[in-house]
Protein backbone atom coordinates (compact mmCIF):
# COMPACT_ATOMS: atom_id res chain seq x y z
CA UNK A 1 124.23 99.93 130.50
CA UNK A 2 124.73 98.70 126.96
CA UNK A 3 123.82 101.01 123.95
CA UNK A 4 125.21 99.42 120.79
CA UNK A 5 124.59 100.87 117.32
CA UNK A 6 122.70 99.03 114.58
CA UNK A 7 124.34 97.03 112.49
CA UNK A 8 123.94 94.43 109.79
CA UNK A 9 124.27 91.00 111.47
CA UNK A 10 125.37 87.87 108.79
CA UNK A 11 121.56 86.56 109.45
CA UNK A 12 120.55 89.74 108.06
CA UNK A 13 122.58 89.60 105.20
CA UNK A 14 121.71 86.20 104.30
CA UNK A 15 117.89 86.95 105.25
CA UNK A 16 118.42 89.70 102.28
CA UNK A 17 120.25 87.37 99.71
CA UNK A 18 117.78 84.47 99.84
CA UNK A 19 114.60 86.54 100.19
CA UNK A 20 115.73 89.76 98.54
CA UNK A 21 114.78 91.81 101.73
CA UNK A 22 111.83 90.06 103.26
CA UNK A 23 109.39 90.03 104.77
CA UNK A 24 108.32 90.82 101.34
CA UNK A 25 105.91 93.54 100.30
CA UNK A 26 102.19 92.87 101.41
CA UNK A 27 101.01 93.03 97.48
CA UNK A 28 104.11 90.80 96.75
CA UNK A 29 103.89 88.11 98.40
CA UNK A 30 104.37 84.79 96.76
CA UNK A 31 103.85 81.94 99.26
CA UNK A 32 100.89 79.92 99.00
CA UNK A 33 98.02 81.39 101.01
CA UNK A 34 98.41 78.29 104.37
CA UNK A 35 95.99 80.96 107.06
CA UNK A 36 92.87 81.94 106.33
CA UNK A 37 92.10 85.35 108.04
CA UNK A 38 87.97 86.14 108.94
CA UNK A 39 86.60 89.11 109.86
CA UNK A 40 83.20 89.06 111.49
CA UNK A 41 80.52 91.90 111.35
CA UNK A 42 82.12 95.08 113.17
CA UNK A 43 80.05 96.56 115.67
CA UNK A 44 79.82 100.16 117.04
CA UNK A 45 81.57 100.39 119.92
CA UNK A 46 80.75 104.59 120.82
CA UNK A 47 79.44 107.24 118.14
CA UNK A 48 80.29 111.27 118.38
CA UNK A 49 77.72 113.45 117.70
CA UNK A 50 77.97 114.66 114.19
CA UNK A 51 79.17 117.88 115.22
CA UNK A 52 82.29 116.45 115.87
CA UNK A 53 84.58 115.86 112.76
CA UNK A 54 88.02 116.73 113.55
CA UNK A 55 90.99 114.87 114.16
CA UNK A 56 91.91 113.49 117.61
CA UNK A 57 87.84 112.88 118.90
CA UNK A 58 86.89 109.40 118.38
CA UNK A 59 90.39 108.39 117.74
CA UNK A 60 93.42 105.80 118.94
CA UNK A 61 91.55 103.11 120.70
CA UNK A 62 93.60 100.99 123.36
CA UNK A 63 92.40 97.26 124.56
CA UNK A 64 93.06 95.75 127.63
CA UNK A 65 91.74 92.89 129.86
CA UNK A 66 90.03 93.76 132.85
CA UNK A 67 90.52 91.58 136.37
CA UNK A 68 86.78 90.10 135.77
CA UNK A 69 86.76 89.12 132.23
CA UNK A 70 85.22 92.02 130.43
CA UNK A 71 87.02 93.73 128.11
CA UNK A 72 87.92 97.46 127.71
CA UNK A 73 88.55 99.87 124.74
CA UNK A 74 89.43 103.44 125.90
CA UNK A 75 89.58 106.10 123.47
CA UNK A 76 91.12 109.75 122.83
CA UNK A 77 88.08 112.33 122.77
CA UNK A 78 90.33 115.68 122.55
CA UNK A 79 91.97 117.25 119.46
CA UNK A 80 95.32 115.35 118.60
CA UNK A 81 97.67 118.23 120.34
CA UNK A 82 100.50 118.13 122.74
CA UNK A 83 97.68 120.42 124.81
CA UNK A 84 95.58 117.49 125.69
CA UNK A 85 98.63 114.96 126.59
CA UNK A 86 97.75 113.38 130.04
CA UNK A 87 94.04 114.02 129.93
CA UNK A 88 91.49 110.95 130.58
CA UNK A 89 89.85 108.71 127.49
CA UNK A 90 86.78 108.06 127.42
CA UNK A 91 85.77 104.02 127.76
CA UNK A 92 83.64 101.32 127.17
CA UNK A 93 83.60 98.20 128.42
CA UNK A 94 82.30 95.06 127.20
CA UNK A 95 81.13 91.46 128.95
CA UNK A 96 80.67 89.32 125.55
CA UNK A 97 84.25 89.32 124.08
CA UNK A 98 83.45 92.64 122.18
CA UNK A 99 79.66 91.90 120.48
CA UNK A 100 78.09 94.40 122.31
CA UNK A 101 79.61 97.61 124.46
CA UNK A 102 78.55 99.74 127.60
CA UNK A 103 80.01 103.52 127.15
CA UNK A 104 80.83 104.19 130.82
CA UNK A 105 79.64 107.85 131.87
CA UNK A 106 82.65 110.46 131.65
CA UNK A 107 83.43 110.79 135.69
CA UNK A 108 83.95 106.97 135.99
CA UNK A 109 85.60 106.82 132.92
CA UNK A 110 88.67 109.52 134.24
CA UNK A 111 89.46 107.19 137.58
CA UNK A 112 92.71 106.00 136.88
CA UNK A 113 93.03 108.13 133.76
CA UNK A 114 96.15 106.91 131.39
CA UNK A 115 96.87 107.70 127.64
CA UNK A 116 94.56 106.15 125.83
CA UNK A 117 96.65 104.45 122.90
CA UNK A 118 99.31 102.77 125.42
CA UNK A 119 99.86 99.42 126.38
CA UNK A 120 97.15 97.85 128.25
CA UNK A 121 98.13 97.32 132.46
CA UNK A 122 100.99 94.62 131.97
CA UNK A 123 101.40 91.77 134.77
CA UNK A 124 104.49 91.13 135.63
CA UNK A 125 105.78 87.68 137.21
CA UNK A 126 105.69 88.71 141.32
CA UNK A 127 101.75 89.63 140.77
CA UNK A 128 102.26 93.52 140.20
CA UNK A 129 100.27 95.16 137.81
CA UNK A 130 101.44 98.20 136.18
CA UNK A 131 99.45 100.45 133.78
CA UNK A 132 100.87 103.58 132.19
CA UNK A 133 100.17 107.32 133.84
CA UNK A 134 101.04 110.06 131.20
CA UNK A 135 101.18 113.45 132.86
CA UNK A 136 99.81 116.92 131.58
CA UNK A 137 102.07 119.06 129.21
CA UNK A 138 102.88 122.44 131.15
CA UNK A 139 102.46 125.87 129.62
CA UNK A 140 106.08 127.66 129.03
CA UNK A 141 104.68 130.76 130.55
CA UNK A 142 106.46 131.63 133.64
CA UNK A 143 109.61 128.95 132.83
CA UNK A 144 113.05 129.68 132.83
CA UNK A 145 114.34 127.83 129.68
CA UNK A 146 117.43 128.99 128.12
CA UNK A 147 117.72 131.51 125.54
CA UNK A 148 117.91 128.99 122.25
CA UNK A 149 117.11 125.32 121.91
CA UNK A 150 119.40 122.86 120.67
CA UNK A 151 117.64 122.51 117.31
CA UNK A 152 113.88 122.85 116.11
CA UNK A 153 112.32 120.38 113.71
CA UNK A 154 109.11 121.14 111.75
CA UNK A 155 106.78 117.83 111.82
CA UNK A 156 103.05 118.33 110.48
CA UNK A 157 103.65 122.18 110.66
CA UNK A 158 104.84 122.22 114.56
CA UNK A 159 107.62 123.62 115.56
CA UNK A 160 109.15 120.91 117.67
CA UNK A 161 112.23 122.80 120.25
CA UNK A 162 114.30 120.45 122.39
CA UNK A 163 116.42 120.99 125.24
CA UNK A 164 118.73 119.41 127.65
CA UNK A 165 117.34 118.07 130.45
CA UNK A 166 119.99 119.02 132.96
CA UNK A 167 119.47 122.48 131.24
CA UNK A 168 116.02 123.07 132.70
CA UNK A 169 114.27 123.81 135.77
CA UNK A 170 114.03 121.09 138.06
CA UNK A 171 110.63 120.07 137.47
CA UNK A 172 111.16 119.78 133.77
CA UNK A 173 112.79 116.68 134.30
CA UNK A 174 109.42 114.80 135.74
CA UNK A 175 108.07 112.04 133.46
CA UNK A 176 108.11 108.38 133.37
CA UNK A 177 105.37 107.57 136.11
CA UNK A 178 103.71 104.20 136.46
CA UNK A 179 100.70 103.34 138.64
CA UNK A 180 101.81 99.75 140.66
CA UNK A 181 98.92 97.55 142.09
CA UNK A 182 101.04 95.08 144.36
CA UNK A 183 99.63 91.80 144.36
CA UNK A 184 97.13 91.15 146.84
CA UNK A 185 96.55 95.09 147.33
CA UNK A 186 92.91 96.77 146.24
CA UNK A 187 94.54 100.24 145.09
CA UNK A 188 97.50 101.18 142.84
CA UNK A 189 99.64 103.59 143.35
CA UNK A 190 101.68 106.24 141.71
CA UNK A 191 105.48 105.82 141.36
CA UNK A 192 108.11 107.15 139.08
CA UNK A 193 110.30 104.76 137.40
CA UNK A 194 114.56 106.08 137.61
CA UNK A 195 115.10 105.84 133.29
CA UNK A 196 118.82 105.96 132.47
CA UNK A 197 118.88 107.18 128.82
CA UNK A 198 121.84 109.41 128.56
CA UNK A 199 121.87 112.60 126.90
CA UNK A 200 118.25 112.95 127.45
CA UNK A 201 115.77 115.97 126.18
CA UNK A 202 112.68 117.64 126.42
CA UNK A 203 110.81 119.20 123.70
CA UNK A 204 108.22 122.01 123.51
CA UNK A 205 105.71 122.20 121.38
CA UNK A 206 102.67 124.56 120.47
CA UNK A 207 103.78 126.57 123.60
CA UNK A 208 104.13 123.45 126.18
CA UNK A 209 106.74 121.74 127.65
CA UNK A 210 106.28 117.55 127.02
CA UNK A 211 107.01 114.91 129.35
CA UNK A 212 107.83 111.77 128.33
CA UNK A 213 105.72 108.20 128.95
CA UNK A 214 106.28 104.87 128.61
CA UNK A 215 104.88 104.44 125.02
CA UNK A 216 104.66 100.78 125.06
CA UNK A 217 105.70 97.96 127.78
CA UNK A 218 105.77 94.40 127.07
CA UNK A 219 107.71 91.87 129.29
CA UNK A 220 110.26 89.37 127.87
CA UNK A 221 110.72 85.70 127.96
CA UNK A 222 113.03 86.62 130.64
CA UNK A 223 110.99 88.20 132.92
CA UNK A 224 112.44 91.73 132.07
CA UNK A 225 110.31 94.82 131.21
CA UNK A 226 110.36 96.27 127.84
CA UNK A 227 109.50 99.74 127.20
CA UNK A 228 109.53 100.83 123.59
CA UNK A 229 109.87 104.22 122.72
CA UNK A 230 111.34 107.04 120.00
CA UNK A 231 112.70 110.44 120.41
CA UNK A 232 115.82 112.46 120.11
CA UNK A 233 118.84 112.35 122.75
CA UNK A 234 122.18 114.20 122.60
CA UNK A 235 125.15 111.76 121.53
CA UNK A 236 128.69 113.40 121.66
CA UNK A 237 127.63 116.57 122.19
CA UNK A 238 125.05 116.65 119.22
CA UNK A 239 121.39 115.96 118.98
CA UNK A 240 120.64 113.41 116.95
CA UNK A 241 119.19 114.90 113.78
CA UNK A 242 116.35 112.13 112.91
CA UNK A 243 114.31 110.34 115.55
CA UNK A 244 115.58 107.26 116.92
CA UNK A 245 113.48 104.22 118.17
CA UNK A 246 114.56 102.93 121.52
CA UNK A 247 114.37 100.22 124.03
CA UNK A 248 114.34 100.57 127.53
CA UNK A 249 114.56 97.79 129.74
CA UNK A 250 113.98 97.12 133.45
CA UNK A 251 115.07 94.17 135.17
CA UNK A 252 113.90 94.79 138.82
CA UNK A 253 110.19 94.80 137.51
CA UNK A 254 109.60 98.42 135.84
CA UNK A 255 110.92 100.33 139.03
CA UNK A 256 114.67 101.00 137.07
CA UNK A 257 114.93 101.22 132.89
CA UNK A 258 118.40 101.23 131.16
CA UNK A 259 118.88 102.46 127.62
CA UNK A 260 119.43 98.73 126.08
CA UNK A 261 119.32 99.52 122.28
CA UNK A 262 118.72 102.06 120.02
CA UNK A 263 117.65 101.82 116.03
CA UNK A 264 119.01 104.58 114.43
CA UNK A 265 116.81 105.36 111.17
CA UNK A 266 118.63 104.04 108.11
CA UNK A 267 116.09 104.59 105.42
CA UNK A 268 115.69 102.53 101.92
CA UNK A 269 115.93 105.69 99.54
CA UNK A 270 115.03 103.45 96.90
CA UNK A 271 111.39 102.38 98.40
CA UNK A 272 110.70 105.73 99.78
CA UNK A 273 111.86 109.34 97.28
CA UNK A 274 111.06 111.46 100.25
CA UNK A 275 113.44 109.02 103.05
CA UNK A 276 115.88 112.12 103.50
CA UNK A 277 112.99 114.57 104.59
CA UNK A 278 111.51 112.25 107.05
CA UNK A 279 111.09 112.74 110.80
CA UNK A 280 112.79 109.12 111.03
CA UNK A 281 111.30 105.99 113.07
CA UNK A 282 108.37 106.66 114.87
CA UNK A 283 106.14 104.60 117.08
CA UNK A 284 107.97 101.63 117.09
CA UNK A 285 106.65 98.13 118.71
CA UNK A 286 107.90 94.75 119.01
CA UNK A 287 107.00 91.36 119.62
CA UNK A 288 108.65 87.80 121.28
CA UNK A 289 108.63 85.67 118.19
CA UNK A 290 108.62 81.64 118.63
CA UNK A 291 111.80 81.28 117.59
CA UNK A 292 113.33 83.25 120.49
CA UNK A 293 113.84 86.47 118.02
CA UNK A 294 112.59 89.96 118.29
CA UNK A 295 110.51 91.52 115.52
CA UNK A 296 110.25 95.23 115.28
CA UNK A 297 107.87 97.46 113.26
CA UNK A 298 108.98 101.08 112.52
CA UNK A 299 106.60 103.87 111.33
CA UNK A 300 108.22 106.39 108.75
CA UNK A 301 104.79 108.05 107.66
CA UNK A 302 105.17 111.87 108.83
CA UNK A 303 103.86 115.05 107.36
CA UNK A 304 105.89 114.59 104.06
CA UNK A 305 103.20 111.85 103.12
CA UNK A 306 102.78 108.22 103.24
CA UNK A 307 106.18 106.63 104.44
CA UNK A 308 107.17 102.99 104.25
CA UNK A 309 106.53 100.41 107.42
CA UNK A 310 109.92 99.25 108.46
CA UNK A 311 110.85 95.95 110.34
CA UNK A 312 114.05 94.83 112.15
CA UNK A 313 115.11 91.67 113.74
CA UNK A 314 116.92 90.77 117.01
CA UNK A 315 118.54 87.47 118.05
CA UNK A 316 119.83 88.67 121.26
CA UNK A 317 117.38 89.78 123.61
CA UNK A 318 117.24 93.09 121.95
CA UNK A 319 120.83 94.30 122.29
CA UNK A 320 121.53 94.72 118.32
CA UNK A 321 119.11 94.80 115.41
CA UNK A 322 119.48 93.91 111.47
CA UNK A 323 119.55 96.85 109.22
CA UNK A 324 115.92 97.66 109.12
CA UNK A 325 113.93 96.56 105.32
CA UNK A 326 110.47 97.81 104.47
CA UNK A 327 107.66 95.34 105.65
CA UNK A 328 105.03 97.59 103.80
CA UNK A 329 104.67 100.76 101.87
CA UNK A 330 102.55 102.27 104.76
CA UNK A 331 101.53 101.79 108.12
CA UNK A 332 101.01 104.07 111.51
CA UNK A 333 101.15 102.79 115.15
CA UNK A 334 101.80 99.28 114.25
CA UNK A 335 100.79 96.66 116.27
CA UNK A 336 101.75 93.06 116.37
CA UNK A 337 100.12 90.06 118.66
CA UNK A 338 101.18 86.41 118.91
CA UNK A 339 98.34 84.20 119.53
CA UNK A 340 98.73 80.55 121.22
CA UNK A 341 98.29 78.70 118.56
CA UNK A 342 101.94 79.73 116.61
CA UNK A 343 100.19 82.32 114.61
CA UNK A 344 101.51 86.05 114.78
CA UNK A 345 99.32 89.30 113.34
CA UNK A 346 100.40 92.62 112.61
CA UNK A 347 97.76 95.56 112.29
CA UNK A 348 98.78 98.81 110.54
CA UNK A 349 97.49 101.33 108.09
CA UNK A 350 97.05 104.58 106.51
CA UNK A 351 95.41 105.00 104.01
CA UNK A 352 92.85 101.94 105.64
CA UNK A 353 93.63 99.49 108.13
CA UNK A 354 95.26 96.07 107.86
CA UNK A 355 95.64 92.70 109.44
CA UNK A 356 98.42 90.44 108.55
CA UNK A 357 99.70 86.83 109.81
CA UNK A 358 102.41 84.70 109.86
CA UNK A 359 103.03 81.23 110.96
CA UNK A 360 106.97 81.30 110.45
CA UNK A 361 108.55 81.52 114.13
CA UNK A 362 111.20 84.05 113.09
CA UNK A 363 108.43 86.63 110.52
CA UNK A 364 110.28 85.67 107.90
CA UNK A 365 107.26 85.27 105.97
CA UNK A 366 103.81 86.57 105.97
CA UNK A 367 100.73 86.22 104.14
CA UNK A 368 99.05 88.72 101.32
CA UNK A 369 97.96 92.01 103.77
CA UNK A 370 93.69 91.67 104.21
CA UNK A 371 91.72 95.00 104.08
CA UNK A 372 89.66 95.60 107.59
CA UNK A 373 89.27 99.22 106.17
CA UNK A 374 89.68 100.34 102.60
CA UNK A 375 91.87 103.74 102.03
CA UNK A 376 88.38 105.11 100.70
CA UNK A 377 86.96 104.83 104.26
CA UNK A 378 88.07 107.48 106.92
CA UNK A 379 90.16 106.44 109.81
CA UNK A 380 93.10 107.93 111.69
CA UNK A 381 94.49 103.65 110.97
CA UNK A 382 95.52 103.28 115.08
CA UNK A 383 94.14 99.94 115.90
CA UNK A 384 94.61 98.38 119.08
CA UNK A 385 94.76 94.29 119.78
CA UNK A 386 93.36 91.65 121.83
CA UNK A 387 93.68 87.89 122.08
CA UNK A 388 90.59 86.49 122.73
CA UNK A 389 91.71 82.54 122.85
CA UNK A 390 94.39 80.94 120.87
CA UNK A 391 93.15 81.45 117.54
CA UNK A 392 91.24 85.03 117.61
CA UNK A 393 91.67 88.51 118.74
CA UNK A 394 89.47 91.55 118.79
CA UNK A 395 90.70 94.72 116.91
CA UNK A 396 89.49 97.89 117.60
CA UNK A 397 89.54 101.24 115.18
CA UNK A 398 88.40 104.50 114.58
CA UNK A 399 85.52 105.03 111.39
CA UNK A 400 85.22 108.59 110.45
CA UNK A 401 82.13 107.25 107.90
CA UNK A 402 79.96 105.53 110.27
CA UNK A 403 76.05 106.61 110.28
CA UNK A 404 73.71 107.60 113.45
CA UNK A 405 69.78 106.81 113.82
CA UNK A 406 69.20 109.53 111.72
CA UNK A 407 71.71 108.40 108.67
CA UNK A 408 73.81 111.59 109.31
CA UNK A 409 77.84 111.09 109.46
CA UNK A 410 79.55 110.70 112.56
CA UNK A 411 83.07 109.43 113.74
CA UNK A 412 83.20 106.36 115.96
CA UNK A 413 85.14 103.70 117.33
CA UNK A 414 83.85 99.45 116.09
CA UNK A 415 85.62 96.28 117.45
CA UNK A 416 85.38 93.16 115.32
CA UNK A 417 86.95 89.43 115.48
CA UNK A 418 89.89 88.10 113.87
CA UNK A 419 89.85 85.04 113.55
CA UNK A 420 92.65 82.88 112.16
CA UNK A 421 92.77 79.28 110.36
CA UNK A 422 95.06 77.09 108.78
CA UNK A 423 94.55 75.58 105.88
CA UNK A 424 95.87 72.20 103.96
CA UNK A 425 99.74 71.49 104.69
CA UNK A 426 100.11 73.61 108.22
């Protein structure tokens, strides 16, 4: 098991001196404009009734590519709590590459139930498929935990309490489960995955014990599985204060994950006044650049306010990371995509949503941020991806402004195509 800190490679220092910490700044950016990014018309993809208006309903869509063709958005329709971890999204599927959408009826839509903002079901090499199962948090009534925590942290005003695994009942340590569909078998089914991450923890929140899930899984150039994920561990005897992002990684196709790298959050103080008071990196995600490189987006945004988006760059499979620069001056659940054609997109927000691109193999440079969302329209800014052919994807996204039949507000989730050119000189 390897677990290196972070440090500052030479590329990274010489990435800083010539570009003065790119990628730069979305409003900042001075290379000639060589993509053109289109947005078509967004359609409506499900509508709440306009009862509905808090946050979590209507909320953090997820994409993914069914066996036939058509294409799936699932979507969170409980209040954003720890309380409603593990229970089923509602879906709709769609047969034209997103134009228009069938919203499948609640008791089909819970059969294989996972988190609705995870990774879509990832196929690995041998013809397994393996999609994400997140289980239910447990009520602390009736367990045995020890008298005092480790530490509490305060994030969006929950009390977050963590704990030693090995200090917990027995079934406390559950987490990490998978559902496998073996190639050439009709039916997945349920496994745990063994996850080595020393000094591990569980946390309770609004009066639940957590498990933890596989965040996001993506699988390398080199056939291995990548899990991405962030959280606090114990490390000599001491939690770690801020939240880390981590890698897992599986080599015997997602049945064993090793803790492979860790970024420990290194803020710029500079770029962000409130850096010391942050939760640290949060929903981090990465993605196989051209060049054989790593990129790495890194959420700071917490209940102090709008934080800075992060990036970080690996040139060895993962193993260490550059000292992490801001990419942007916001962004939640980032989410990055590399289409065939050499082209990679990022999607972010918060206040708004945002697509960016970059033809540079290493995302060493990327075009002027466009707006898919303004910050004056109401979204929770989780956006989920989809390659449609080498040039386009489909985003999807929550609208909290959209209008029903009878021009009354309602949240919703739309879909639209991205579609990428180049212009002159690419």
């Amino acid at each position: 098991m390897i677990i290196p800190a972070i440090h500052r490679t030479a590329l990274g220092l010489l990435v800083a001196l010539v570009f003065g910490g790119v990628p730069v700044a979305a409003e900042e950016a001075t290379a000639p404009a060589n993509l053109r990014v289109e947005l078509s018309e967004p359609v409506t993809v499900a509508m709440a009734p306009p009862e509905i208006r808090g946050w979590g309903p209507y909320q953090f869509p997820g994409l993914a590519c069914l066996p036939d063709g058509r294409i799936q958005v699932s979507f969170h329709v409980e209040a954003d709590s720890a309380k409603a971890y593990g229970l089923p999204p509602a879906r709709a599927l769609s047969a034209d590459e997103g134009k228009s959408w069938t919203l499948l009826p609640r008791e089909e839509a819970n059969k294989g139930a996972t988190i609705s903002w995870a990774s879509p079901p990832l196929r690995l090499p041998n013809g397994d498929v393996l999609t994400v199962k997140q289980l239910c948090s447990r009520p602390v009534t009736g367990l045995k935990l020890p008298e005092k925590p480790l530490a509490t942290f305060p994030s969006y005003e929950v009390t977050h309490a963590y704990y030693r695994v090995e200090d917990l009942p027995r079934e406390c340590a559950a987490g990490w489960l998978l559902y496998r569909l073996r190639a050439g078998e009709a039916q997945p089914k349920e496994e745990q995955a063994l996850v080595h991450v020393p000094g591990e923890v569980r946390c309770v929140t609004e009066g639940h014990l957590t498990f933890p899930w596989f965040e996001e899984m993506f699988l390398a150039p080199d056939g291995a599985v990548w899990a991405v994920n962030y959280d606090h561990r114990v490390v000599d005897g001491k939690l770690q204060d801020k939240i880390c992002a981590k890698i897992l990684r599986s080599t015997d196709n997602g049945r064993t994950f090793d803790l492979w790298s860790e970024i420990p959050y290194s803020p710029d103080s500079a770029a962000d006044p409130k850096a010391a008071k942050r939760d640290g990196f949060t929903e981090p995600t990465v993605c196989f650049m051209p060049d054989g490189s790593v990129f790495c987006l890194l959420r700071t945004h917490d209940g102090n306010g709008v934080g800075p988006l992060y990036w970080a760059r690996s040139t060895d499979n993962g193993k260490t990371w550059t000292h992490p620069a801001v990419f942007d001056d916001l962004g939640v659940w980032p989410q990055m995509l590399r289409l065939k054609d050499g082209v990679t997109l990022a999607v972010y927000g918060r206040p708004g949503l945002y697509v960016r691109a970059t033809v540079d193999s290493a995302g060493l440079r990327w075009e002027k941020r466009v707006t898919v969302l303004p910050p004056s329209t109401g979204t929770c800014s989780y956006a989920a991806v989809l390659a449609l052919d080498d040039h386009a994807a489909l985003l999807a996204y929550s609208n909290f402004n959209l209008r029903n039949a009878d021009g009354v507000l309602c949240k919703g989730i739309q879909a639209q195509r991205v579609t990428v050119t180049r212009t002159a000189g690419q």
